[in-house]
PDB file of N, CA and C in Angstrom:
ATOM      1  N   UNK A   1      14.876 -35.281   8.577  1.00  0.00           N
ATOM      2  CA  UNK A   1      13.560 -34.704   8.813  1.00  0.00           C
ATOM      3  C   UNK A   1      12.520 -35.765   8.480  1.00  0.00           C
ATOM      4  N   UNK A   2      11.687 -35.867   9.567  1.00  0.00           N
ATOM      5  CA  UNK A   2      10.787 -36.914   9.170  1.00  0.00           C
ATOM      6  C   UNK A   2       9.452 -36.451   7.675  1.00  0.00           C
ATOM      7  N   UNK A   3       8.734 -37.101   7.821  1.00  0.00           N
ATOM      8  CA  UNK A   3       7.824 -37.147   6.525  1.00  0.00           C
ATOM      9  C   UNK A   3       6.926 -36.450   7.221  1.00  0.00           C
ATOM     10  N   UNK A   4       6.996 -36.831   8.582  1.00  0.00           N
ATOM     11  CA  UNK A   4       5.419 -35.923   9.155  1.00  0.00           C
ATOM     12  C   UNK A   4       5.431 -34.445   9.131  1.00  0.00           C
ATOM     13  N   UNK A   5       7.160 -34.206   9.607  1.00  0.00           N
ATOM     14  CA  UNK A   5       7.371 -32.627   9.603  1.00  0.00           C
ATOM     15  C   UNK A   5       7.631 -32.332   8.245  1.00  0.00           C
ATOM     16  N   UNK A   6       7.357 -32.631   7.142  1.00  0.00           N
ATOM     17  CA  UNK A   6       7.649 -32.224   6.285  1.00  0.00           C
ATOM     18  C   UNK A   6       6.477 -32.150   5.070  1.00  0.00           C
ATOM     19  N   UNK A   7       5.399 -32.734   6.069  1.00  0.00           N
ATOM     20  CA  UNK A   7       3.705 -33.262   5.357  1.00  0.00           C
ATOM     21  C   UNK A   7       3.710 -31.428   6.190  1.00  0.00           C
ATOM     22  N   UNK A   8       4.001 -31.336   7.192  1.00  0.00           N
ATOM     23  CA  UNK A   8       3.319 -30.349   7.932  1.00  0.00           C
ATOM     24  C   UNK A   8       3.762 -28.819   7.639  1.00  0.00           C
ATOM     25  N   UNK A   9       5.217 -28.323   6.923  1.00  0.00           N
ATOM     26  CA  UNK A   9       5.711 -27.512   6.189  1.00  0.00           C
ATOM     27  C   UNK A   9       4.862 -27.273   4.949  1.00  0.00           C
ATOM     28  N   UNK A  10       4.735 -28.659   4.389  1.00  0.00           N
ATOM     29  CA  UNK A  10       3.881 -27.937   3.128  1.00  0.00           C
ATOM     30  C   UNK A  10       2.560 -27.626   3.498  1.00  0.00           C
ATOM     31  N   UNK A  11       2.469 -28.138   4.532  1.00  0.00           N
ATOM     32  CA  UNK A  11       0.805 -27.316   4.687  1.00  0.00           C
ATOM     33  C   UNK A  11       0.734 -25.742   5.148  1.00  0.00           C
ATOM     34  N   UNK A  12       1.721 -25.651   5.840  1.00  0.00           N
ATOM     35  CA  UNK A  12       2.081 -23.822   6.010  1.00  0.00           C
ATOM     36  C   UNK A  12       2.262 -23.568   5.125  1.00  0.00           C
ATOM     37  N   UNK A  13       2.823 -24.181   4.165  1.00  0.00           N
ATOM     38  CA  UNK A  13       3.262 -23.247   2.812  1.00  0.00           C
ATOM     39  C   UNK A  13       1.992 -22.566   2.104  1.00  0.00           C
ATOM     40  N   UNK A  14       1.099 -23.692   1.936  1.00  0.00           N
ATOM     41  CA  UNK A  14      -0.011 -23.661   1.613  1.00  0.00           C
ATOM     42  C   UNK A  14      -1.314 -22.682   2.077  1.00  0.00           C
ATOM     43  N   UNK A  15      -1.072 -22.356   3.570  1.00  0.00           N
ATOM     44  CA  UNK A  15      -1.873 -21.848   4.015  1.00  0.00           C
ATOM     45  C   UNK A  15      -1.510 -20.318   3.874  1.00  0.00           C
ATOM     46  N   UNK A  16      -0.048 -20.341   4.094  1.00  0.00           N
ATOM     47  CA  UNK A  16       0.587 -18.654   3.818  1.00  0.00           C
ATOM     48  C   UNK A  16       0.359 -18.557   2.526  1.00  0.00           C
ATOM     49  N   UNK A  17       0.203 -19.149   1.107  1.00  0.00           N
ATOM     50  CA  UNK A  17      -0.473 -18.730  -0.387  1.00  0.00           C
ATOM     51  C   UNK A  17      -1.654 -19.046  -0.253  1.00  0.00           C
ATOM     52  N   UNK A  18      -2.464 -19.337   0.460  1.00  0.00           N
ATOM     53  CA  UNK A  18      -4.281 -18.939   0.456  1.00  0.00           C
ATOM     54  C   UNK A  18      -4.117 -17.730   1.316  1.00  0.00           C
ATOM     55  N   UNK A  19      -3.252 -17.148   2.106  1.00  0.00           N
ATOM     56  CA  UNK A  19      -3.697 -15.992   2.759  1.00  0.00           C
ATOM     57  C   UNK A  19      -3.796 -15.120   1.934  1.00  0.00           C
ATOM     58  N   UNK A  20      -2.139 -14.839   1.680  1.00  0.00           N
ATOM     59  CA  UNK A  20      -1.820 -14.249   0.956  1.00  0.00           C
ATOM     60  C   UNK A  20      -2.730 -13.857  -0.481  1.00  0.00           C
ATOM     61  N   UNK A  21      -3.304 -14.715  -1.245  1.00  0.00           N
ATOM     62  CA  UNK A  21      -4.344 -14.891  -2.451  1.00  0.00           C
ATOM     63  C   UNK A  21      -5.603 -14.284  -1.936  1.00  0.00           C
ATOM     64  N   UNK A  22      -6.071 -14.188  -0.502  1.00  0.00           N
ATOM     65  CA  UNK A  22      -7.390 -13.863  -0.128  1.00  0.00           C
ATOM     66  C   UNK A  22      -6.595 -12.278  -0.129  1.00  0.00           C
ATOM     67  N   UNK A  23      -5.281 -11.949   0.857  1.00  0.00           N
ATOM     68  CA  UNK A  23      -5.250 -10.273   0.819  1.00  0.00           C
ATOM     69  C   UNK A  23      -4.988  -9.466  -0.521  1.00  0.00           C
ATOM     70  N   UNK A  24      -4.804 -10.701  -1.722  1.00  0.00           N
ATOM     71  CA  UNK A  24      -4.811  -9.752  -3.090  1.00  0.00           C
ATOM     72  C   UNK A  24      -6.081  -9.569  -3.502  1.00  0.00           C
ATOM     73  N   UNK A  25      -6.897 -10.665  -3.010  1.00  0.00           N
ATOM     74  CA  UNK A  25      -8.321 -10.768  -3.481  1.00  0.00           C
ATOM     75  C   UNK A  25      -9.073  -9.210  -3.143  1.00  0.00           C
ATOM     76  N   UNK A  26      -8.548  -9.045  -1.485  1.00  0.00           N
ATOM     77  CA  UNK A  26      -9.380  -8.179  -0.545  1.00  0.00           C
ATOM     78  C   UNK A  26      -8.863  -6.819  -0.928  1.00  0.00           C
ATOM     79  N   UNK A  27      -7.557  -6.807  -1.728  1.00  0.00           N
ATOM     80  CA  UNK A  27      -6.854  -5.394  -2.119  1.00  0.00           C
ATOM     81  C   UNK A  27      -7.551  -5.076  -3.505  1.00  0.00           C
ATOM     82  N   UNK A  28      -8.235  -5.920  -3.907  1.00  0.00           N
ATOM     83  CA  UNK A  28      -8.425  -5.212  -5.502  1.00  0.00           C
ATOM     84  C   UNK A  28      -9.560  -5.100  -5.092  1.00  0.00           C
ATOM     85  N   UNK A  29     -10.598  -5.525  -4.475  1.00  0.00           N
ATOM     86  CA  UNK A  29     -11.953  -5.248  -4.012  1.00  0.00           C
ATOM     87  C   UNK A  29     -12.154  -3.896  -3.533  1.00  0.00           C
ATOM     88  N   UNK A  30     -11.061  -3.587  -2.459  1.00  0.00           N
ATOM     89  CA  UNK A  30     -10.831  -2.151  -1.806  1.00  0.00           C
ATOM     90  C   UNK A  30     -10.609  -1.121  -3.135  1.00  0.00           C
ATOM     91  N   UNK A  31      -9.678  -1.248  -3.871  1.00  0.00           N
ATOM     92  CA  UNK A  31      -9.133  -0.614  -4.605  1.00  0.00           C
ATOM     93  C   UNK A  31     -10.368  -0.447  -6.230  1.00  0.00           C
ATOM     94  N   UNK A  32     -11.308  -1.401  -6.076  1.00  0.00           N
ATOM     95  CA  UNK A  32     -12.630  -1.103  -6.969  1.00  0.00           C
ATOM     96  C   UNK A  32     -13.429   0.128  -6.501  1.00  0.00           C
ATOM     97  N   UNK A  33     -13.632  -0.352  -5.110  1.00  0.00           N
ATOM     98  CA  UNK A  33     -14.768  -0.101  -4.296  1.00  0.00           C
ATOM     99  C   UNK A  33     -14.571   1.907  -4.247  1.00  0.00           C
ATOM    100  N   UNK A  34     -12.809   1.908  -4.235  1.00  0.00           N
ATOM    101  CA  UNK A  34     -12.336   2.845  -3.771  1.00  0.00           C
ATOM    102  C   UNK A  34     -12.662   3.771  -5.215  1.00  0.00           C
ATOM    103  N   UNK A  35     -12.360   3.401  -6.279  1.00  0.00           N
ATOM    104  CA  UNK A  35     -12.684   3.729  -7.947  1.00  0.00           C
ATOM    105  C   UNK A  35     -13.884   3.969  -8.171  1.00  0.00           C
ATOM    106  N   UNK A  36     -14.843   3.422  -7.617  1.00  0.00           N
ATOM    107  CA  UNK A  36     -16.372   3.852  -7.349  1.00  0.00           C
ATOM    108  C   UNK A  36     -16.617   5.006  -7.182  1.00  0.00           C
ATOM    109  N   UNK A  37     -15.953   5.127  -5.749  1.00  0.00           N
ATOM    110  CA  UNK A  37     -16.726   6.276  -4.732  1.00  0.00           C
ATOM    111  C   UNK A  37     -15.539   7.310  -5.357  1.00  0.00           C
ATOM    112  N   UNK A  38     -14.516   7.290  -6.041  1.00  0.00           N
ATOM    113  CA  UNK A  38     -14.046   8.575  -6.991  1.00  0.00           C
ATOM    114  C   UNK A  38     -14.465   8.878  -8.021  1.00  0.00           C
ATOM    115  N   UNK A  39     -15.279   7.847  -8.516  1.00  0.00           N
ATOM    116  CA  UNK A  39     -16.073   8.205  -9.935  1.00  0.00           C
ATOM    117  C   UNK A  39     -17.168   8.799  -9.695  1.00  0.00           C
ATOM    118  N   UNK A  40     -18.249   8.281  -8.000  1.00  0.00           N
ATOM    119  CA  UNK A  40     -19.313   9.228  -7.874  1.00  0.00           C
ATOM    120  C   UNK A  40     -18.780  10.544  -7.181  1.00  0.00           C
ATOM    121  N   UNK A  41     -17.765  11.225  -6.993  1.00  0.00           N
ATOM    122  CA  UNK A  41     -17.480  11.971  -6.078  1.00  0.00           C
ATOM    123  C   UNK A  41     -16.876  13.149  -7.286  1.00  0.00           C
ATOM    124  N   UNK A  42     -16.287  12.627  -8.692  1.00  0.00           N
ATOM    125  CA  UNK A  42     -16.335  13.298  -9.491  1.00  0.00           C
ATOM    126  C   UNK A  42     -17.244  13.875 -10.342  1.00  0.00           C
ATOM    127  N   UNK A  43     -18.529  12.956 -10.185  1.00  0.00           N
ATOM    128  CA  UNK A  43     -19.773  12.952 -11.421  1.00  0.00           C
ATOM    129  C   UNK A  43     -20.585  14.061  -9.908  1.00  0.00           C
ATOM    130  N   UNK A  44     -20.813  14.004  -8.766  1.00  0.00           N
ATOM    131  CA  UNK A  44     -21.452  14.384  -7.698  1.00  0.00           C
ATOM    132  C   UNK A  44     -21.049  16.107  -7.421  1.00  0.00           C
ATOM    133  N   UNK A  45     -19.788  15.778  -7.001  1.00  0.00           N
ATOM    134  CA  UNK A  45     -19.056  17.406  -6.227  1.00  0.00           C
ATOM    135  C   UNK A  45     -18.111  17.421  -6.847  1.00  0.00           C
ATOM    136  N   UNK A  46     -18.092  17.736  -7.732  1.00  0.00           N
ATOM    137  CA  UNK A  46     -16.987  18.487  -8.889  1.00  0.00           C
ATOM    138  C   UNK A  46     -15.903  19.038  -7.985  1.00  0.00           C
ATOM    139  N   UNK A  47     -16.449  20.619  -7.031  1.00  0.00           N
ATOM    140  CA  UNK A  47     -15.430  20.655  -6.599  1.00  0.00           C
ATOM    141  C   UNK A  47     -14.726  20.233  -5.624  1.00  0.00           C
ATOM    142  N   UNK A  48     -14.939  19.321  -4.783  1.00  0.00           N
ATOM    143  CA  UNK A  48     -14.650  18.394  -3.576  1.00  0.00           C
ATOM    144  C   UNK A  48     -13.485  17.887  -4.664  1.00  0.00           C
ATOM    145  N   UNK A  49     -13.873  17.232  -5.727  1.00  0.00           N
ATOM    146  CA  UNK A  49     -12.979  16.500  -6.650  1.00  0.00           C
ATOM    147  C   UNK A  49     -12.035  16.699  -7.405  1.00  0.00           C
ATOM    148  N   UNK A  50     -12.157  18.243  -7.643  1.00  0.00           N
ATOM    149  CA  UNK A  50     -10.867  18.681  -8.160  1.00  0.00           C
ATOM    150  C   UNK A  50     -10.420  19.351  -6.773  1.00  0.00           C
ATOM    151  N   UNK A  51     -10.981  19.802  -5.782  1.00  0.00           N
ATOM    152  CA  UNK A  51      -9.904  20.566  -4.492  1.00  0.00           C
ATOM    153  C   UNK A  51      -9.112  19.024  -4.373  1.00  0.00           C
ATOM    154  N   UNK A  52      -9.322  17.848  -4.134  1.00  0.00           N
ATOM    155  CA  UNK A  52      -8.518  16.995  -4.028  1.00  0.00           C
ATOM    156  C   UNK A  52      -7.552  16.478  -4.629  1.00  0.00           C
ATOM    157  N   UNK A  53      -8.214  16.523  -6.110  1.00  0.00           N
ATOM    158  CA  UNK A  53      -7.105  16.247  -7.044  1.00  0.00           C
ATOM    159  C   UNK A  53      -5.568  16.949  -7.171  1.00  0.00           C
ATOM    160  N   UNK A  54      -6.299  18.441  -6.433  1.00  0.00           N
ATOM    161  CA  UNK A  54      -5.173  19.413  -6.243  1.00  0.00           C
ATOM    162  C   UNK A  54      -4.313  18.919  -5.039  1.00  0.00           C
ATOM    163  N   UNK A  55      -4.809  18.349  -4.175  1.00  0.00           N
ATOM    164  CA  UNK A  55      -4.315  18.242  -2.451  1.00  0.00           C
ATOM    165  C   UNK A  55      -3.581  17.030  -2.881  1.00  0.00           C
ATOM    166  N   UNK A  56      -3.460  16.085  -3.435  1.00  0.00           N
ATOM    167  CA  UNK A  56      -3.201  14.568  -3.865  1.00  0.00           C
ATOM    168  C   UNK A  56      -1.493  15.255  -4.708  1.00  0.00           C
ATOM    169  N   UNK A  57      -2.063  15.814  -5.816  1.00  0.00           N
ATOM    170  CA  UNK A  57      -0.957  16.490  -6.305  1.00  0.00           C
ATOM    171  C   UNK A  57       0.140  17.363  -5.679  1.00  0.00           C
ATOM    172  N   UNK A  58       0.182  18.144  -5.040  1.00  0.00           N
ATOM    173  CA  UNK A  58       0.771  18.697  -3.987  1.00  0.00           C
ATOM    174  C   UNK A  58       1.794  17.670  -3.094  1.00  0.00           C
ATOM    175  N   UNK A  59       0.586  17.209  -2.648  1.00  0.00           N
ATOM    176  CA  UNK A  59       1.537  15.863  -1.885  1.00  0.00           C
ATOM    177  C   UNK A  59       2.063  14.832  -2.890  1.00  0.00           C
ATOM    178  N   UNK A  60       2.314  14.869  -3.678  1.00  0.00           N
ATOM    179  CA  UNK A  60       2.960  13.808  -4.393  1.00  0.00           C
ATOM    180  C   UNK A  60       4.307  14.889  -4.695  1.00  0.00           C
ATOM    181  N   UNK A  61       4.077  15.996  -5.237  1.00  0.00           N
ATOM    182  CA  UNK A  61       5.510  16.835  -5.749  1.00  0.00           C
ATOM    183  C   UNK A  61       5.768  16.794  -3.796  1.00  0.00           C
ATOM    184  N   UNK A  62       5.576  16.925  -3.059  1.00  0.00           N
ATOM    185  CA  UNK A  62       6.340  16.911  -1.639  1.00  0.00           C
ATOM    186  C   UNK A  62       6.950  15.729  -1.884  1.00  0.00           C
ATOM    187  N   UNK A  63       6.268  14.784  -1.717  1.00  0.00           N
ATOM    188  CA  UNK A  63       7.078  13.376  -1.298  1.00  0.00           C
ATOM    189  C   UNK A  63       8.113  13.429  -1.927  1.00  0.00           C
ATOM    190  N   UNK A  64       7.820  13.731  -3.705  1.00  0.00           N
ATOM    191  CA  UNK A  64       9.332  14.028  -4.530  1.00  0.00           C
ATOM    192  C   UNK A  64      10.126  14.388  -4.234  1.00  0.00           C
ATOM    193  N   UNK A  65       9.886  15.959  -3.886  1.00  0.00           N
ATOM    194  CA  UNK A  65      11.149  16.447  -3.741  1.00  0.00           C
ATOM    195  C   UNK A  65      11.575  16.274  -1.998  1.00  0.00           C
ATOM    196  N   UNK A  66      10.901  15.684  -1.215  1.00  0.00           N
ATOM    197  CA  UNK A  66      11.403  15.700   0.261  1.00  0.00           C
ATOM    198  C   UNK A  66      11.138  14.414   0.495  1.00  0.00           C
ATOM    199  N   UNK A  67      11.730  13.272  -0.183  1.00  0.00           N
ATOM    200  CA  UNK A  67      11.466  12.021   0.753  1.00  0.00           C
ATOM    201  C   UNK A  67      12.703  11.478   2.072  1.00  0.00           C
ATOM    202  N   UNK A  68      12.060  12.349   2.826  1.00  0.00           N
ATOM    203  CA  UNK A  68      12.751  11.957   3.990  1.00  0.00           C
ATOM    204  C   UNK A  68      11.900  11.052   5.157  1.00  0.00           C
ATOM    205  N   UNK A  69      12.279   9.996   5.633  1.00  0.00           N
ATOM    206  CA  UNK A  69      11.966   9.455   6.715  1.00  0.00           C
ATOM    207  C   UNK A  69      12.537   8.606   7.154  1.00  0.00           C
ATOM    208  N   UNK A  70      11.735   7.851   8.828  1.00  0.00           N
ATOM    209  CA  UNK A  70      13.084   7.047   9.414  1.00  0.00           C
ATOM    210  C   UNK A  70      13.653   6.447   9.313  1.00  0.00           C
ATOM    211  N   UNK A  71      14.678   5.853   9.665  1.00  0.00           N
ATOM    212  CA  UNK A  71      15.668   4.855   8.973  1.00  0.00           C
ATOM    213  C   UNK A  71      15.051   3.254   9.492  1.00  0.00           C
ATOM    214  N   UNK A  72      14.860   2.435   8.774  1.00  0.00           N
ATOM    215  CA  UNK A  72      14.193   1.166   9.761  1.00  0.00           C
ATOM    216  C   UNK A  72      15.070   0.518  10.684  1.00  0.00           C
ATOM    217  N   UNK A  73      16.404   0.669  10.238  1.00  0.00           N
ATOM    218  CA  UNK A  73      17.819  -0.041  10.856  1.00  0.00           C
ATOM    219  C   UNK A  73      18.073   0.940  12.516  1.00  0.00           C
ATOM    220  N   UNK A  74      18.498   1.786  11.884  1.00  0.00           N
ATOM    221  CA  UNK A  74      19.533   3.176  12.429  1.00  0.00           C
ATOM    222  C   UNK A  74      18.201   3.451  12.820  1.00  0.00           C
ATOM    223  N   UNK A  75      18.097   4.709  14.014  1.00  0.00           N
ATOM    224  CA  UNK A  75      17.112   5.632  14.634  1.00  0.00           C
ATOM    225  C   UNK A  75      17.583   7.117  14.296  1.00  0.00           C
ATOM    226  N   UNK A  76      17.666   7.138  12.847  1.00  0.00           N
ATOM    227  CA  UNK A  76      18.184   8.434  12.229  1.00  0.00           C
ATOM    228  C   UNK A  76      17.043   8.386  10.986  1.00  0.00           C
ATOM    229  N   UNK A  77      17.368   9.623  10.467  1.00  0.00           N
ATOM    230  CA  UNK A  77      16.534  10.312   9.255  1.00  0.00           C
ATOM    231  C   UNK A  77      16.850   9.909   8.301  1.00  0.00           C
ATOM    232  N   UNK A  78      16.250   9.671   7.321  1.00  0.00           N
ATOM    233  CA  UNK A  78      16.883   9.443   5.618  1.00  0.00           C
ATOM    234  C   UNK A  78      16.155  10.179   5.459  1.00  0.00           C
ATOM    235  N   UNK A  79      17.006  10.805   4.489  1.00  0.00           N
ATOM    236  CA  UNK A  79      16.902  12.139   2.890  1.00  0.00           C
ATOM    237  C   UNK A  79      17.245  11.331   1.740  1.00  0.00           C
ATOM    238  N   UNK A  80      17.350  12.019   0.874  1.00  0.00           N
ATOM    239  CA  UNK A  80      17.816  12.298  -0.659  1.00  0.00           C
ATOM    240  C   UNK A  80      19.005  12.162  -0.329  1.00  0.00           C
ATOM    241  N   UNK A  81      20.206  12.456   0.398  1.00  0.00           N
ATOM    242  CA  UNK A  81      21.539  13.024   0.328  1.00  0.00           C
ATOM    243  C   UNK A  81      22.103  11.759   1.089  1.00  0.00           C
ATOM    244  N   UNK A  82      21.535  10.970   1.948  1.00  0.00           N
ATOM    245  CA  UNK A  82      21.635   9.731   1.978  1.00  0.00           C
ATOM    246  C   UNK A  82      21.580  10.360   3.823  1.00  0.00           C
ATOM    247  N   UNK A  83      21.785   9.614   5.035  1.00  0.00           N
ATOM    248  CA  UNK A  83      21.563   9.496   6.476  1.00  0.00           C
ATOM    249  C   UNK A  83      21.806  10.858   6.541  1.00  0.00           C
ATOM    250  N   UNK A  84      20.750  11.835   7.574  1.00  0.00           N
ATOM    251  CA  UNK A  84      21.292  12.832   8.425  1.00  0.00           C
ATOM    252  C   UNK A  84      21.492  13.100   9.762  1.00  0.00           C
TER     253      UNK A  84
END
């Protein structure tokens, strides 16, 4: 392998960890921004904020007890009980 293709690997390398570093950057920004507008949405409409808190909860005991979905491999279902 020459030196040039191998000057030119590390520069992909490089460029895929600045992406990558900008979409952690851009995920915790979202994920502030997102902490915001639940902190004014709790201090604001109380009950908007707890009907959700309820709807959030709900769907989390679903996912628990029913995590079923598609298989990424196979074009079948996954459950709990393993392929159906």
């Amino acid at each position: 392998m020459s030196l040039r293709a191998r000057v030119g690997m590390a520069d992909a390398g490089e460029q895929i960890q600045k992406h990558s570093s900008m979409l952690l950057w851009f995920g915790f920004a979202v994920a502030i921004l997102f902490g915001v507008l639940l902190y004014w949405l709790r201090c604001r409409h109380r009950v908007l904020y707890g009907a959700a808190e309820i709807v959030v909860a709900l769907l989390l005991l679903y996912l628990f007890f029913f995590p079923e979905f598609q298989g990424y491999l196979a074009l079948t279902w996954v459950g709990s009980l393993g392929p159906v």
